[in-house]
C-alpha atoms as a PDB file:
ATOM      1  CA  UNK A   1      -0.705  10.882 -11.375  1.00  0.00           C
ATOM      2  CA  UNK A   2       0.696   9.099  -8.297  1.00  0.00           C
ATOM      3  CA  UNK A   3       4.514   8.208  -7.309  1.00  0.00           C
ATOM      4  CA  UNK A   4       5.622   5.474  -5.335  1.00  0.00           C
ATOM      5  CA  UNK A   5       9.061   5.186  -4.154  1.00  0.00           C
ATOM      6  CA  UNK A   6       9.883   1.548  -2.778  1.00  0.00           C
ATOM      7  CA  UNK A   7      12.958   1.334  -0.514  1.00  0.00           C
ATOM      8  CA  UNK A   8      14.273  -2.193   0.829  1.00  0.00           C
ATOM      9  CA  UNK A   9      15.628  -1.257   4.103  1.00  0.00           C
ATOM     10  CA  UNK A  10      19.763  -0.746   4.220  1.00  0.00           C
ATOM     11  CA  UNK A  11      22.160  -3.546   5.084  1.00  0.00           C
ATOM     12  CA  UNK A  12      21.684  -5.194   8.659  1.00  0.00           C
ATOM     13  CA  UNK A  13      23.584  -6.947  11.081  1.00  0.00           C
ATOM     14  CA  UNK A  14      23.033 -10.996  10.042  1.00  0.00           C
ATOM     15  CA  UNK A  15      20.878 -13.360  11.734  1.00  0.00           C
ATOM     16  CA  UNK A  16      21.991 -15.351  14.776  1.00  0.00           C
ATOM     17  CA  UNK A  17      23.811 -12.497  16.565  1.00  0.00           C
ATOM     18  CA  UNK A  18      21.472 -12.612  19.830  1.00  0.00           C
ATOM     19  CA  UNK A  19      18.430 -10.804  17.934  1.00  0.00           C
ATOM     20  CA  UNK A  20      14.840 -11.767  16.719  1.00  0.00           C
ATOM     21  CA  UNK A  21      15.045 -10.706  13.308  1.00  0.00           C
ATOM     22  CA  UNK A  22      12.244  -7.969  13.789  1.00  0.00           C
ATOM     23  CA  UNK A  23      15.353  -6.320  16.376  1.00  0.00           C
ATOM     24  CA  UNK A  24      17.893  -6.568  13.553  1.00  0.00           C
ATOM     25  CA  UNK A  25      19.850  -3.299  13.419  1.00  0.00           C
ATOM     26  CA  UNK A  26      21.445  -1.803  10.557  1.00  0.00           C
ATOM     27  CA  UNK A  27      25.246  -2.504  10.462  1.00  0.00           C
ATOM     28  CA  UNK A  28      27.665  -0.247   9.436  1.00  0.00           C
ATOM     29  CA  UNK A  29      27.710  -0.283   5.661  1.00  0.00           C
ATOM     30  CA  UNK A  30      23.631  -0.085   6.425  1.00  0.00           C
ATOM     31  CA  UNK A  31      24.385   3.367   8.206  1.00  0.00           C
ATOM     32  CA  UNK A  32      26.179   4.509   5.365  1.00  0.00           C
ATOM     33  CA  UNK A  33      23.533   3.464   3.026  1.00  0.00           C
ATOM     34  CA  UNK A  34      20.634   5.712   4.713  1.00  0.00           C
ATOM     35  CA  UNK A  35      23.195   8.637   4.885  1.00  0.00           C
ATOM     36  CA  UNK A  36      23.488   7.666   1.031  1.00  0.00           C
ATOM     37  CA  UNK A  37      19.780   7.482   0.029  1.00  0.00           C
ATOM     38  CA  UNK A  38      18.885  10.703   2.110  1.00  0.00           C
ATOM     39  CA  UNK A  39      21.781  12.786  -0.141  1.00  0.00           C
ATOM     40  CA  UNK A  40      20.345  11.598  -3.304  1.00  0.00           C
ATOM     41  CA  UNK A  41      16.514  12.553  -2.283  1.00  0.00           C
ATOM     42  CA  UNK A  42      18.126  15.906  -1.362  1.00  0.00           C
ATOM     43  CA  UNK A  43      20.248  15.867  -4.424  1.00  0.00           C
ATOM     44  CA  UNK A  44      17.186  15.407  -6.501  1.00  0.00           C
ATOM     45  CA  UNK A  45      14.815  17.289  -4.792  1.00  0.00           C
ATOM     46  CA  UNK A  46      12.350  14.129  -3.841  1.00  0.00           C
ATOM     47  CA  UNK A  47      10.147  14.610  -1.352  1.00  0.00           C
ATOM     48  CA  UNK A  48       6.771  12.637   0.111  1.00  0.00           C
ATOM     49  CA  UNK A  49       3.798  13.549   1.250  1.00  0.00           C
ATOM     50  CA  UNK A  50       3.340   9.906   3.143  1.00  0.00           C
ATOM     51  CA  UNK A  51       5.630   7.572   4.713  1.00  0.00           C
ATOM     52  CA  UNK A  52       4.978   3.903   5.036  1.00  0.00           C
ATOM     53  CA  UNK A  53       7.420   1.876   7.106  1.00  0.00           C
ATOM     54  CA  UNK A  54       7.785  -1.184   8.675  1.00  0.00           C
ATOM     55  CA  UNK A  55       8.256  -1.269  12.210  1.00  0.00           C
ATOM     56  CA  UNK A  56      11.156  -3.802  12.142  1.00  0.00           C
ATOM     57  CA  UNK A  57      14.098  -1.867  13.785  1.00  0.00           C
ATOM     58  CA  UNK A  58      16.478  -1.788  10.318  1.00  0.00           C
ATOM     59  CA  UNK A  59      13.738  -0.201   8.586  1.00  0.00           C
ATOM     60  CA  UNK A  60      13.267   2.514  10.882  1.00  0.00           C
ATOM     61  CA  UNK A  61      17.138   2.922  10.882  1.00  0.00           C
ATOM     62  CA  UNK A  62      17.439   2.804   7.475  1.00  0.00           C
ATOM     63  CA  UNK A  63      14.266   6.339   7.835  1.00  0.00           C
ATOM     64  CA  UNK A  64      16.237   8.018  10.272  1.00  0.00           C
ATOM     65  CA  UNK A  65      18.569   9.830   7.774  1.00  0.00           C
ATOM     66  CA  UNK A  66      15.179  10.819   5.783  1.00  0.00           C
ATOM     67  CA  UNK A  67      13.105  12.605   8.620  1.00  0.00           C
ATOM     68  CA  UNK A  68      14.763  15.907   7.861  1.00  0.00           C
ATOM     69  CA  UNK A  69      13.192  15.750   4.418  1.00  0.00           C
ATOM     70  CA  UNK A  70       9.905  14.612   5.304  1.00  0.00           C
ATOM     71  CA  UNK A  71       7.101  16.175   7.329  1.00  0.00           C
ATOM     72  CA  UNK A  72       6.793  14.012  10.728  1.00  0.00           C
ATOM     73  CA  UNK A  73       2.960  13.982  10.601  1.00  0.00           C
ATOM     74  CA  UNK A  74       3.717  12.041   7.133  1.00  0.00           C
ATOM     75  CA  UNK A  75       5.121   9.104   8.661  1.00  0.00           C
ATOM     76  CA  UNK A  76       3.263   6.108   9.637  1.00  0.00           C
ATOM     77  CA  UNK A  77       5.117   3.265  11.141  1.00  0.00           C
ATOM     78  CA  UNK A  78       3.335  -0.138  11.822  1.00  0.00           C
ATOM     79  CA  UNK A  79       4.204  -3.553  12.736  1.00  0.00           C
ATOM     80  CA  UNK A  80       1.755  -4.332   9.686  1.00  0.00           C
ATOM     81  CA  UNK A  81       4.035  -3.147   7.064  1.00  0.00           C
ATOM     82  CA  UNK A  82       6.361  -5.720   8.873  1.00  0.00           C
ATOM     83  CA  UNK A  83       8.102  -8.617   6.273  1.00  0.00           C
ATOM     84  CA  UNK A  84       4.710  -8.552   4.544  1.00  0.00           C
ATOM     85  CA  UNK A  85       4.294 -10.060   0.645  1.00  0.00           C
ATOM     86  CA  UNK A  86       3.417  -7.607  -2.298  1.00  0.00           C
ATOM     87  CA  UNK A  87      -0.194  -8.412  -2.017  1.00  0.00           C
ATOM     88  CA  UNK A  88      -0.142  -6.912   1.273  1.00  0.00           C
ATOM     89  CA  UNK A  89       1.546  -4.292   0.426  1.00  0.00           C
ATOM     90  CA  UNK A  90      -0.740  -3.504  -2.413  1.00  0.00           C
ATOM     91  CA  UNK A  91      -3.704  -3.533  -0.226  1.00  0.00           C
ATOM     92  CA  UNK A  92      -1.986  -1.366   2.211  1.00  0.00           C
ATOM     93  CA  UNK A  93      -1.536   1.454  -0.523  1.00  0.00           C
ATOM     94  CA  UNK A  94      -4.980   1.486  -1.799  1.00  0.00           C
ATOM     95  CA  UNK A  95      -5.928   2.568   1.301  1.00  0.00           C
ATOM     96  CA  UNK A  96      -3.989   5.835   1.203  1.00  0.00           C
ATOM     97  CA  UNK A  97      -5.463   9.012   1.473  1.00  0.00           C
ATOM     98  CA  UNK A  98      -6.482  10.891  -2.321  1.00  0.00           C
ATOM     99  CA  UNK A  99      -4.299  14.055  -0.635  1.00  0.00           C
ATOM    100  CA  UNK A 100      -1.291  11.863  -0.789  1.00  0.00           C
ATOM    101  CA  UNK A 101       0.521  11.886  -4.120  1.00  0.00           C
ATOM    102  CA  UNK A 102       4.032  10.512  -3.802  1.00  0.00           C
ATOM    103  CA  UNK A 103       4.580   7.962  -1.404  1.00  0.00           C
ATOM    104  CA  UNK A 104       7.514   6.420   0.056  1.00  0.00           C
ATOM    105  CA  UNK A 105       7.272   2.694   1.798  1.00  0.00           C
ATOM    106  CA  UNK A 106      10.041   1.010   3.610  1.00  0.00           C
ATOM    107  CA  UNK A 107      10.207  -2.602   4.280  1.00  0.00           C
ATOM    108  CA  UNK A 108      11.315  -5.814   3.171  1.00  0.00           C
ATOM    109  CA  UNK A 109      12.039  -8.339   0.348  1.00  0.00           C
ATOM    110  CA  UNK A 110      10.616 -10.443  -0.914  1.00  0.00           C
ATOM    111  CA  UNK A 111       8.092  -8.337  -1.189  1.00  0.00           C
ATOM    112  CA  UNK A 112       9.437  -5.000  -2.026  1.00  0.00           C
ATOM    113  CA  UNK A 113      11.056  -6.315  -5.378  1.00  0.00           C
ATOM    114  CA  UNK A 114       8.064  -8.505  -6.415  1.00  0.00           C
ATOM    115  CA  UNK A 115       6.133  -5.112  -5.889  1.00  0.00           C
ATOM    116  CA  UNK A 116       8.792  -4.006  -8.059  1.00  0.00           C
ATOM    117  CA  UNK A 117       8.329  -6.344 -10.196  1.00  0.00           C
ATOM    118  CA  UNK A 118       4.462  -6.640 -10.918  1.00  0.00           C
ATOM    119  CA  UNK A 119       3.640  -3.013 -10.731  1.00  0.00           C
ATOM    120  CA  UNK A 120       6.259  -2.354 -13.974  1.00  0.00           C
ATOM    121  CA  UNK A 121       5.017  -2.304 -16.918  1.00  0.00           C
ATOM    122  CA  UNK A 122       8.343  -3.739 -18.346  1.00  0.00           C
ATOM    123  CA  UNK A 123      10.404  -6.598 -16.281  1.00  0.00           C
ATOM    124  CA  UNK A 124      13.169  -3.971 -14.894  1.00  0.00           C
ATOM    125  CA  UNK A 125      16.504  -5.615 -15.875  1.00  0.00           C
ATOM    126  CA  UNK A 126      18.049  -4.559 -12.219  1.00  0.00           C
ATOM    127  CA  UNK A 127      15.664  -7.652 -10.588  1.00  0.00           C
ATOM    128  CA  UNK A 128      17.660  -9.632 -12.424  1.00  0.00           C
ATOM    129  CA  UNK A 129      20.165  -9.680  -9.656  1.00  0.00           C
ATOM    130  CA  UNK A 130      17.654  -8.831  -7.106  1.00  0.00           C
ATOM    131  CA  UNK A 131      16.528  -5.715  -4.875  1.00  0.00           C
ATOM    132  CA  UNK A 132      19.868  -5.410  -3.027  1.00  0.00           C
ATOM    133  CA  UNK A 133      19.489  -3.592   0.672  1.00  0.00           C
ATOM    134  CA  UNK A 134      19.181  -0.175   0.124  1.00  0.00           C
ATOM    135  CA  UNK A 135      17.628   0.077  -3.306  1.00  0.00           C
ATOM    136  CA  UNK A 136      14.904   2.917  -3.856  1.00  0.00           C
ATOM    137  CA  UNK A 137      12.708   2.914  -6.823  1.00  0.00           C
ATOM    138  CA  UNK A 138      10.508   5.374  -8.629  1.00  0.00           C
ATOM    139  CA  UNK A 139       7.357   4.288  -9.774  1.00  0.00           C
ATOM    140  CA  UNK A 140       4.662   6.628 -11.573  1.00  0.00           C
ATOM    141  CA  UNK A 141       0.945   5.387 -12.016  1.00  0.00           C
ATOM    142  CA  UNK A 142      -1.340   6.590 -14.705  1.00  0.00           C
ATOM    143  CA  UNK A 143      -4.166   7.456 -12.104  1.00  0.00           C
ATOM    144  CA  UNK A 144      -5.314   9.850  -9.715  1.00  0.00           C
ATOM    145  CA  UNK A 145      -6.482   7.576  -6.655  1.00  0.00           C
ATOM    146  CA  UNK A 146      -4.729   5.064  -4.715  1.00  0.00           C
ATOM    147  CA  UNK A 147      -7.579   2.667  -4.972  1.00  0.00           C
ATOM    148  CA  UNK A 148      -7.053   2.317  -8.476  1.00  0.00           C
ATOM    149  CA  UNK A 149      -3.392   0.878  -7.727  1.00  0.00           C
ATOM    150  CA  UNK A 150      -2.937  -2.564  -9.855  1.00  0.00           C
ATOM    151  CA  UNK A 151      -0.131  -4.531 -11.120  1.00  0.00           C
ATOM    152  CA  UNK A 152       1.400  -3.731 -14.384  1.00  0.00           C
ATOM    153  CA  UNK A 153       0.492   0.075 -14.823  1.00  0.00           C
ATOM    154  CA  UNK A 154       3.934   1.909 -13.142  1.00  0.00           C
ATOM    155  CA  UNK A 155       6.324   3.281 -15.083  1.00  0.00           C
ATOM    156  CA  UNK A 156      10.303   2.717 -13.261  1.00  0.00           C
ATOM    157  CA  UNK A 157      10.921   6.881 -13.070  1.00  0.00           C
ATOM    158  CA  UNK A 158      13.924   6.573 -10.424  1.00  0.00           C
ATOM    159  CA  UNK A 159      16.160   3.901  -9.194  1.00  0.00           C
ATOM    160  CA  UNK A 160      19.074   4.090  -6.910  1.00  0.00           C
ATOM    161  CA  UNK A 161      21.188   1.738  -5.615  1.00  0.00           C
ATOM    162  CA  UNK A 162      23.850   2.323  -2.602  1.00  0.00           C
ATOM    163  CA  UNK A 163      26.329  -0.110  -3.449  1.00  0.00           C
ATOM    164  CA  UNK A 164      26.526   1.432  -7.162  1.00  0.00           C
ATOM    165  CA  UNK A 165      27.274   4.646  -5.584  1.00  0.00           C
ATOM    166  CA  UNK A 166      30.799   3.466  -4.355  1.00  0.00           C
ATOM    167  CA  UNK A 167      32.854   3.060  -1.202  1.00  0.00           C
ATOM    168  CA  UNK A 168      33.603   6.736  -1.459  1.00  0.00           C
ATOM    169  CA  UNK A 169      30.199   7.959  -1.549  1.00  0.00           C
ATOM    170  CA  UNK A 170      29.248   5.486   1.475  1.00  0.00           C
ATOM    171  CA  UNK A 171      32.376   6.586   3.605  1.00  0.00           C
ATOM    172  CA  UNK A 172      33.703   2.832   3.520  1.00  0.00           C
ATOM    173  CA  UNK A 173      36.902   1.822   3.650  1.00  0.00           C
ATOM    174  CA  UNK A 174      38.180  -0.462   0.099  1.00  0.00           C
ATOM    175  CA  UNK A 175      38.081  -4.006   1.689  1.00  0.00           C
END
C-alpha cells in the first residue's frame, strides 16, 4: 500500500508587501507552524521516502524544519509543483518511482485540499472550513504502484492541523 502525506505550506507574509507571490516568505506564526509539523512527524515516528515540494519560497520554508527527518537525496524541489491544480498534482505522483512508498508533497491550495478532497473516499468534514496553512494529511491507497493513483480510493489515516495545536505549542504569544 502507498501513503501520501499532503502539507499546504505554513502561514506567509500577505500579498502586496514588495514580493511576487512565488517570493512570499513564511511569517512568524508560519515559522512556528513548520517547527510544529516537524515535532509531530517526530512525535509519531513519520517518515518519507520522497519529498515533493514546490519551489515557491514559503513552501521550502515551511520543509526546512523537516530535513532532519528526511533523507536529502529524497527531496525534489521544482518550480512545477509551483500553485499547480489537483490534476497536476495527480499526474505528478503517478510518476513516482515503485521504491517510493510514503510520500510527502508540499505546495499550495487550491489544489492541495481538492487533492484532499477527491482522493477520500469519504468528504473529510475538516474541508468544510478549508485546508488552513499548515495542515498535513495522511492518505493510504489500496495499491502498490503510483500509476495506479485515482480519485476516490485514499483512506484520511493522519491529519494535523497547527492552529489546533495551540499558541503554546506554536510558541505564540495570546493576542
Amino acid at each position: 500500500m502507498k501513503q501520501l502525506y499532503l502539507l499546504r505550506h505554513a502561514h506567509a507574509e500577505p500579498h502586496g508587501l514588495g514580493w511576487s507571490d512565488f517570493d512570499r516568505p513564511l511569517d512568524e506564526r508560519g515559522h512556528a507552524e513548520g517547527k510544529a509539523i516537524a515535532a509531530y512527524l517526530r512525535k509519531k515516528k513519520i517518515s518519507f521516502d520522497f519529498v515533493m515540494c514546490s519551489a515557491a519560497l514559503r513552501a521550502q520554508e515551511t520543509l526546512e524544519p523537516l530535513r532532519p527527518i528526511i533523507e536529502p537525496s529524497a527531496i525534489e524541489i521544482s518550480k512545477s509543483f509551483y500553485d499547480i491544480s489537483e490534476d497536476k498534482i495527480l499526474e505528478h505522483l503517478t510518476l513516482v518511482s515503485e521504491e517510493k512508498d510514503k510520500v510527502l508533497y508540499i505546495g499550495h491550495n487550491p489544489g492541495v485540499a481538492f487533492s484532499i478532497l477527491k482522493f477520500a473516499k469519504v468528504m473529510p468534514h475538516f474541508l468544510t472550513d478549508g485546508v488552513t496553512p499548515g495542515t498535513l494529511t495522511g492518505l493510504q491507497f489500496p495499491f502498490d504502484k503510483w500509476m495506479d493513483l485515482e480519485w476516490g480510493r485514499a483512506e484520511i489515516i493522519d491529519l494535523f492541523q497547527p492552529y489546533l495545536a495551540g499558541t503554546e505549542v506554536l510558541g505564540l504569544q495570546e493576542p
